[in-house]
N, C-alpha and C. Protein backbone atom coordinates (compact mmCIF):
# COMPACT_ATOMS: atom_id res chain seq x y z
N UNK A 1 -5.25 8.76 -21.30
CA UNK A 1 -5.18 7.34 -21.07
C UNK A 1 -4.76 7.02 -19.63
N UNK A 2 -3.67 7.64 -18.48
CA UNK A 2 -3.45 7.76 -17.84
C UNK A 2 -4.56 8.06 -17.02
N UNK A 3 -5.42 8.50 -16.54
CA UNK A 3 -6.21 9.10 -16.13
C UNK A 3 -7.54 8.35 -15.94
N UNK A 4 -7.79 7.48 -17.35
CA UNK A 4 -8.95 5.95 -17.21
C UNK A 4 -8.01 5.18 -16.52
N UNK A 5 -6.50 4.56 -16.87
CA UNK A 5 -5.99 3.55 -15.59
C UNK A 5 -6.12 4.18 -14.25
N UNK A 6 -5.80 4.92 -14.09
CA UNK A 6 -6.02 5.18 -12.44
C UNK A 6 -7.12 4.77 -11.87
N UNK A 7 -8.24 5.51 -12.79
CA UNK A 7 -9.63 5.36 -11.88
C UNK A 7 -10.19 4.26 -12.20
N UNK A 8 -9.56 2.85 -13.90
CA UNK A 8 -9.83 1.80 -13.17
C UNK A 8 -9.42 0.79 -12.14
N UNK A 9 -7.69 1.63 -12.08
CA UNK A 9 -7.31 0.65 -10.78
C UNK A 9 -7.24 1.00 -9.09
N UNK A 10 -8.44 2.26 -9.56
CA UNK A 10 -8.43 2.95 -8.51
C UNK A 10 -9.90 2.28 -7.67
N UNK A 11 -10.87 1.92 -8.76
CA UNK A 11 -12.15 1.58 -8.84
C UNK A 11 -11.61 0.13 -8.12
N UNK A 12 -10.39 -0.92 -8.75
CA UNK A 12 -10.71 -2.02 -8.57
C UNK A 12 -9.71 -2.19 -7.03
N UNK A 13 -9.06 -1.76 -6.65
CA UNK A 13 -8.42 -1.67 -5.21
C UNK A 13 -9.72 -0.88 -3.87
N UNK A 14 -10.72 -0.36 -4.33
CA UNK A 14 -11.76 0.02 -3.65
C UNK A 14 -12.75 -0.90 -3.70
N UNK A 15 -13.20 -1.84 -4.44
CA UNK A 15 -13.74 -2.91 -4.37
C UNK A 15 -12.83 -4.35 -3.83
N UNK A 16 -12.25 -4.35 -4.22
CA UNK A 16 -11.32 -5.40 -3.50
C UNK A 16 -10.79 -5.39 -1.80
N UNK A 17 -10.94 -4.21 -1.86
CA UNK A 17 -10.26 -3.48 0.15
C UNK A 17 -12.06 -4.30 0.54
N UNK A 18 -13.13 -3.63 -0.31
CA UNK A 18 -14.61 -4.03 0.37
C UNK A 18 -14.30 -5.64 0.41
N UNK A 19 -14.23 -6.33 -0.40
CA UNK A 19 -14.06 -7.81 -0.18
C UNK A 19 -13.32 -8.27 0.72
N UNK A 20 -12.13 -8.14 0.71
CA UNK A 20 -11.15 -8.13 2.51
C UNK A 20 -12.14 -7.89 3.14
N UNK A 21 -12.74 -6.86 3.72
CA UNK A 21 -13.41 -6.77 4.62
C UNK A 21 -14.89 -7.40 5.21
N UNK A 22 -15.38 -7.56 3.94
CA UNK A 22 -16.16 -8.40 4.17
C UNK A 22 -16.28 -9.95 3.62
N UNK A 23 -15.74 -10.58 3.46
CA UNK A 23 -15.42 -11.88 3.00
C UNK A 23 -15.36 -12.76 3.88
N UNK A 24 -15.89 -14.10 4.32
CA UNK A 24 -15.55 -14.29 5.59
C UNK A 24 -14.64 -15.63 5.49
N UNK A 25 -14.20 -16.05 4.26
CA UNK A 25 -13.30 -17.27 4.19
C UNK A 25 -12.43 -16.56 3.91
N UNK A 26 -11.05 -17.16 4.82
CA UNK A 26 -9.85 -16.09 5.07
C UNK A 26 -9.13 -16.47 3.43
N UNK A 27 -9.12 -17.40 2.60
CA UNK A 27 -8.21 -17.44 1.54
C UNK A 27 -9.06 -16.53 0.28
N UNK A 28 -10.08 -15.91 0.93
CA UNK A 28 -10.50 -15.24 -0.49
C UNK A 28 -9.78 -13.78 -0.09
N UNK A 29 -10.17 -13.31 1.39
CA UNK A 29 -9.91 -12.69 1.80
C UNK A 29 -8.41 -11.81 1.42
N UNK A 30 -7.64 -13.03 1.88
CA UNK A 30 -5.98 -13.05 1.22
C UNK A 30 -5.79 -12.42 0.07
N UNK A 31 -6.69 -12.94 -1.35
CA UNK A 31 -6.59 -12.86 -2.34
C UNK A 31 -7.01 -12.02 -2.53
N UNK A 32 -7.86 -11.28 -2.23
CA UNK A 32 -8.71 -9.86 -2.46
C UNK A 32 -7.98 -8.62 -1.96
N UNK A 33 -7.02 -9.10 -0.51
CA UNK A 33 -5.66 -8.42 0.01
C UNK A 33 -4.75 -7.98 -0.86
N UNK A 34 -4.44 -8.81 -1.68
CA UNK A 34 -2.94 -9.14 -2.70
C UNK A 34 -3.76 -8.38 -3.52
N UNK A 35 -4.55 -8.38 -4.30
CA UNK A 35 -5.20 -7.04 -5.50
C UNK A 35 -5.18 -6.45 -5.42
N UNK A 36 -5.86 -5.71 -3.84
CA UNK A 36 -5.20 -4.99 -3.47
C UNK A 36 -4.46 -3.45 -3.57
N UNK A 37 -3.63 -4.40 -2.83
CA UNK A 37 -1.95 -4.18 -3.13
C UNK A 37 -1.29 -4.16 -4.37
N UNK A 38 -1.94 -5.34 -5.22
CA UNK A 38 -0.87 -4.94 -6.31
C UNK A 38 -1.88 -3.22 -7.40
N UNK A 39 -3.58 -3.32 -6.94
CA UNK A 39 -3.89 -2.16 -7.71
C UNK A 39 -3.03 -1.02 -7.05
N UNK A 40 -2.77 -0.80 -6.08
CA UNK A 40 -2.52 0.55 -5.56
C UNK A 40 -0.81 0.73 -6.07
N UNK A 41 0.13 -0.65 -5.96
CA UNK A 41 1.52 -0.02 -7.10
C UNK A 41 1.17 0.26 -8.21
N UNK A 42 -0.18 -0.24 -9.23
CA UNK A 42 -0.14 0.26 -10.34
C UNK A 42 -0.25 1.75 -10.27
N UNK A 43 -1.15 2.17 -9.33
CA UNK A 43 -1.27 3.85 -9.01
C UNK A 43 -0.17 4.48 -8.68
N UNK A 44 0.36 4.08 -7.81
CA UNK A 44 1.76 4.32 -7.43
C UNK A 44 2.85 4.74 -8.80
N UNK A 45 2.86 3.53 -9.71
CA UNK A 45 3.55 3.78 -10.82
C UNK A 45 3.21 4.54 -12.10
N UNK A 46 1.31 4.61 -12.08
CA UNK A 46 1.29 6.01 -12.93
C UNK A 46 1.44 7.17 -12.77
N UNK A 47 1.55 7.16 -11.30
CA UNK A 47 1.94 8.71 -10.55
C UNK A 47 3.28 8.89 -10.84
N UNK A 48 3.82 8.08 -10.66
CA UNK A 48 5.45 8.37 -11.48
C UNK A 48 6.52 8.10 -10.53
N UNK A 49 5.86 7.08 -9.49
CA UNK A 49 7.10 6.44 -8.73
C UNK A 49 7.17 5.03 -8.26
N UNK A 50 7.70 4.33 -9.19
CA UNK A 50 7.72 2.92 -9.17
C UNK A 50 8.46 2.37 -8.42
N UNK A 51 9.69 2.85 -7.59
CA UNK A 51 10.28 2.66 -6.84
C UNK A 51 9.20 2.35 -5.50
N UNK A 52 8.48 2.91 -4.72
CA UNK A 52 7.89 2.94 -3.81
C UNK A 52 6.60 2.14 -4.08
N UNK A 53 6.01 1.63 -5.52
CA UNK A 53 5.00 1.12 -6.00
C UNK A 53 5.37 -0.75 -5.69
N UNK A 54 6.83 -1.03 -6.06
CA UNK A 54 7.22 -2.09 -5.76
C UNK A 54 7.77 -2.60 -4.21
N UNK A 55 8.30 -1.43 -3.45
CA UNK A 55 8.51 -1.77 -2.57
C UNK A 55 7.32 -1.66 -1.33
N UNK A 56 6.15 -0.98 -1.56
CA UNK A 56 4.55 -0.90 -1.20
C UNK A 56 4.45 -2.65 -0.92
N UNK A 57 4.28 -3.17 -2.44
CA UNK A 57 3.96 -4.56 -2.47
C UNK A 57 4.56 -5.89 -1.20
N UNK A 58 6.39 -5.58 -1.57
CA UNK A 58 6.73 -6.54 -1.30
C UNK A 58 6.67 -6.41 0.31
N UNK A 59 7.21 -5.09 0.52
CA UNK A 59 6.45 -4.91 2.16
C UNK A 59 5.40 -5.43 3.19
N UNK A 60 4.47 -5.10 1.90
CA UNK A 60 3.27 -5.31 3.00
C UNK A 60 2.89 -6.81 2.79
N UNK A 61 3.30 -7.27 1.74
CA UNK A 61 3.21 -8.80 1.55
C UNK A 61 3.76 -9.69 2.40
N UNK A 62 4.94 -8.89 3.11
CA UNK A 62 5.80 -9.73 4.16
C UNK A 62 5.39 -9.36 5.30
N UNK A 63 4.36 -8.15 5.62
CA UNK A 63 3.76 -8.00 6.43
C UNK A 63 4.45 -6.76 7.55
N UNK A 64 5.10 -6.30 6.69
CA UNK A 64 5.58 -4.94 6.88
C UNK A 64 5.11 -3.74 6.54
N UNK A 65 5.16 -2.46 6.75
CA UNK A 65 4.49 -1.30 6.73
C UNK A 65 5.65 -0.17 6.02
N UNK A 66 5.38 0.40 4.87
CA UNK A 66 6.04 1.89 4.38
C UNK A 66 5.14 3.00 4.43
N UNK A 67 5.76 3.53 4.98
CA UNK A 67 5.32 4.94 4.71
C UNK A 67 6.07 6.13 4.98
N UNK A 68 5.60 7.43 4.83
CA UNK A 68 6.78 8.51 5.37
C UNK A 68 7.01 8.66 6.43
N UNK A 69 7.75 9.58 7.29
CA UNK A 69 8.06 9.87 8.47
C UNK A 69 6.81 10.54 8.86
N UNK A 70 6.05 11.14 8.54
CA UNK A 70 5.14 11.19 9.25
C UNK A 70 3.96 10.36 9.33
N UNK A 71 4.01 9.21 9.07
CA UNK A 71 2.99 8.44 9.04
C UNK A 71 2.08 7.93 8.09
N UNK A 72 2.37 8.34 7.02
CA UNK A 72 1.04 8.75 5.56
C UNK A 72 1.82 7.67 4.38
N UNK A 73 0.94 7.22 4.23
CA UNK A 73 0.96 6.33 2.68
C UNK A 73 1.44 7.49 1.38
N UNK A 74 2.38 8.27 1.28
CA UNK A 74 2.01 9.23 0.46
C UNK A 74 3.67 9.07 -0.79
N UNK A 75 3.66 9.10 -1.87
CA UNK A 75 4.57 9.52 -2.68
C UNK A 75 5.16 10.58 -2.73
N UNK A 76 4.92 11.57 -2.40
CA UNK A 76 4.94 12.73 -2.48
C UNK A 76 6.03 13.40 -1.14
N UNK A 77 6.38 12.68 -0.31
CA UNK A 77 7.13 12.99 0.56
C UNK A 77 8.45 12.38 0.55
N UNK A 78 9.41 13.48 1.01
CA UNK A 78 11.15 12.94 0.95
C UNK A 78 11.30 12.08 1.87
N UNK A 79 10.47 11.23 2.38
CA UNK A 79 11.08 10.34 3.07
C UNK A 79 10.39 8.66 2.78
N UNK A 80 11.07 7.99 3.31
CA UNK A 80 10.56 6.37 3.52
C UNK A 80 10.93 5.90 4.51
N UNK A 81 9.90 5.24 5.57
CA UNK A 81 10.29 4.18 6.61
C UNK A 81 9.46 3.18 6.44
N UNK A 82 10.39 1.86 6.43
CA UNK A 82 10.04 0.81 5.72
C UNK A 82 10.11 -0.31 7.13
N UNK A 83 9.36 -0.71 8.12
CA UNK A 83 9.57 -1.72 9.00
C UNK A 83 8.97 -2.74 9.37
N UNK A 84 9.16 -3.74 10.24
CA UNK A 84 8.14 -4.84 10.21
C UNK A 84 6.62 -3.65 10.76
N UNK A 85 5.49 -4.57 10.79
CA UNK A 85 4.36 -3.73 11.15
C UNK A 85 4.06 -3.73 12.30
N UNK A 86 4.67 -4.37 13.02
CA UNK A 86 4.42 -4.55 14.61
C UNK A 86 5.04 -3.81 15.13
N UNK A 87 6.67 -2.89 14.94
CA UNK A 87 7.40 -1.95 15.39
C UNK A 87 7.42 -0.52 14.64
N UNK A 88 6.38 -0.40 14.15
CA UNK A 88 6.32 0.47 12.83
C UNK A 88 6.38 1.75 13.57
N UNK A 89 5.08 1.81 14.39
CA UNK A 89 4.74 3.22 15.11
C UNK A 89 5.93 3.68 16.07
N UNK A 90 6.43 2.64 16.76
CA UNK A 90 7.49 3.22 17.62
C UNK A 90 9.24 3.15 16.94
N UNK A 91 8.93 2.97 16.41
CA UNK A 91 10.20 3.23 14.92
C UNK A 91 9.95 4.75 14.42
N UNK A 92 8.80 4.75 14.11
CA UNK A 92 8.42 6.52 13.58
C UNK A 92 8.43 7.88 14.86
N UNK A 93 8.34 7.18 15.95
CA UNK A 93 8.64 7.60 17.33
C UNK A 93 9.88 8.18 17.36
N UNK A 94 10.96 7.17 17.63
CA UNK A 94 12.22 7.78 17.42
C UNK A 94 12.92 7.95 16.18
N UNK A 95 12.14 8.46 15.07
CA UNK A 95 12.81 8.66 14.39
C UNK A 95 12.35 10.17 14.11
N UNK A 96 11.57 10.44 14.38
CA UNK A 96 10.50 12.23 14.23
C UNK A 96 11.45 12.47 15.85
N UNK A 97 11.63 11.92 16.93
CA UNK A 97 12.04 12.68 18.00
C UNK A 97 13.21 14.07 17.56
């Protein structure tokens, strides 16, 4: 059962990223953004970490960026850097130095 949710909310965050991108009225756009986002915490949380599935959301909703220290969208790593998105890269700068 695990395994059909993923790949349908895996299916519907890969169609929805296509709509962002190609959509050209910015409030659908938005909305196709936010799906998103919220398909990929559902993935997040069948993988088995809901902690990072919720804070994914509210992040990037505020227009901030998580990910690990090395750069990667990934669960799977001991770390989290969580910052606005405009200082993100040079935050991960000195923090790998």
């Amino acid at each position: 059962m695990d395994a059909i949710l993923f790949y349908v909310f895996a299916a519907i965050a890969v169609a929805s990223a296509v709509v962002v991108i190609g959509q050209r009225s910015p409030m659908y756009s938005a909305f196709a953004l936010i799906v998103t986002l919220c398909s990929l915490s559902v993935i997040f949380a069948l993988l088995g970490s809901p902690f990072i599935a919720a804070l994914q959301v509210i992040v990037e909703e505020a227009g901030g960026r998580a990910t690990t220290l090395a750069g990667e969208r990934s669960i799977y790593a001991g770390s989290l850097v969580s910052t606005n998105g405009l200082l993100h890269d040079e935050a991960l700068a000195l923090l790998s130095a």
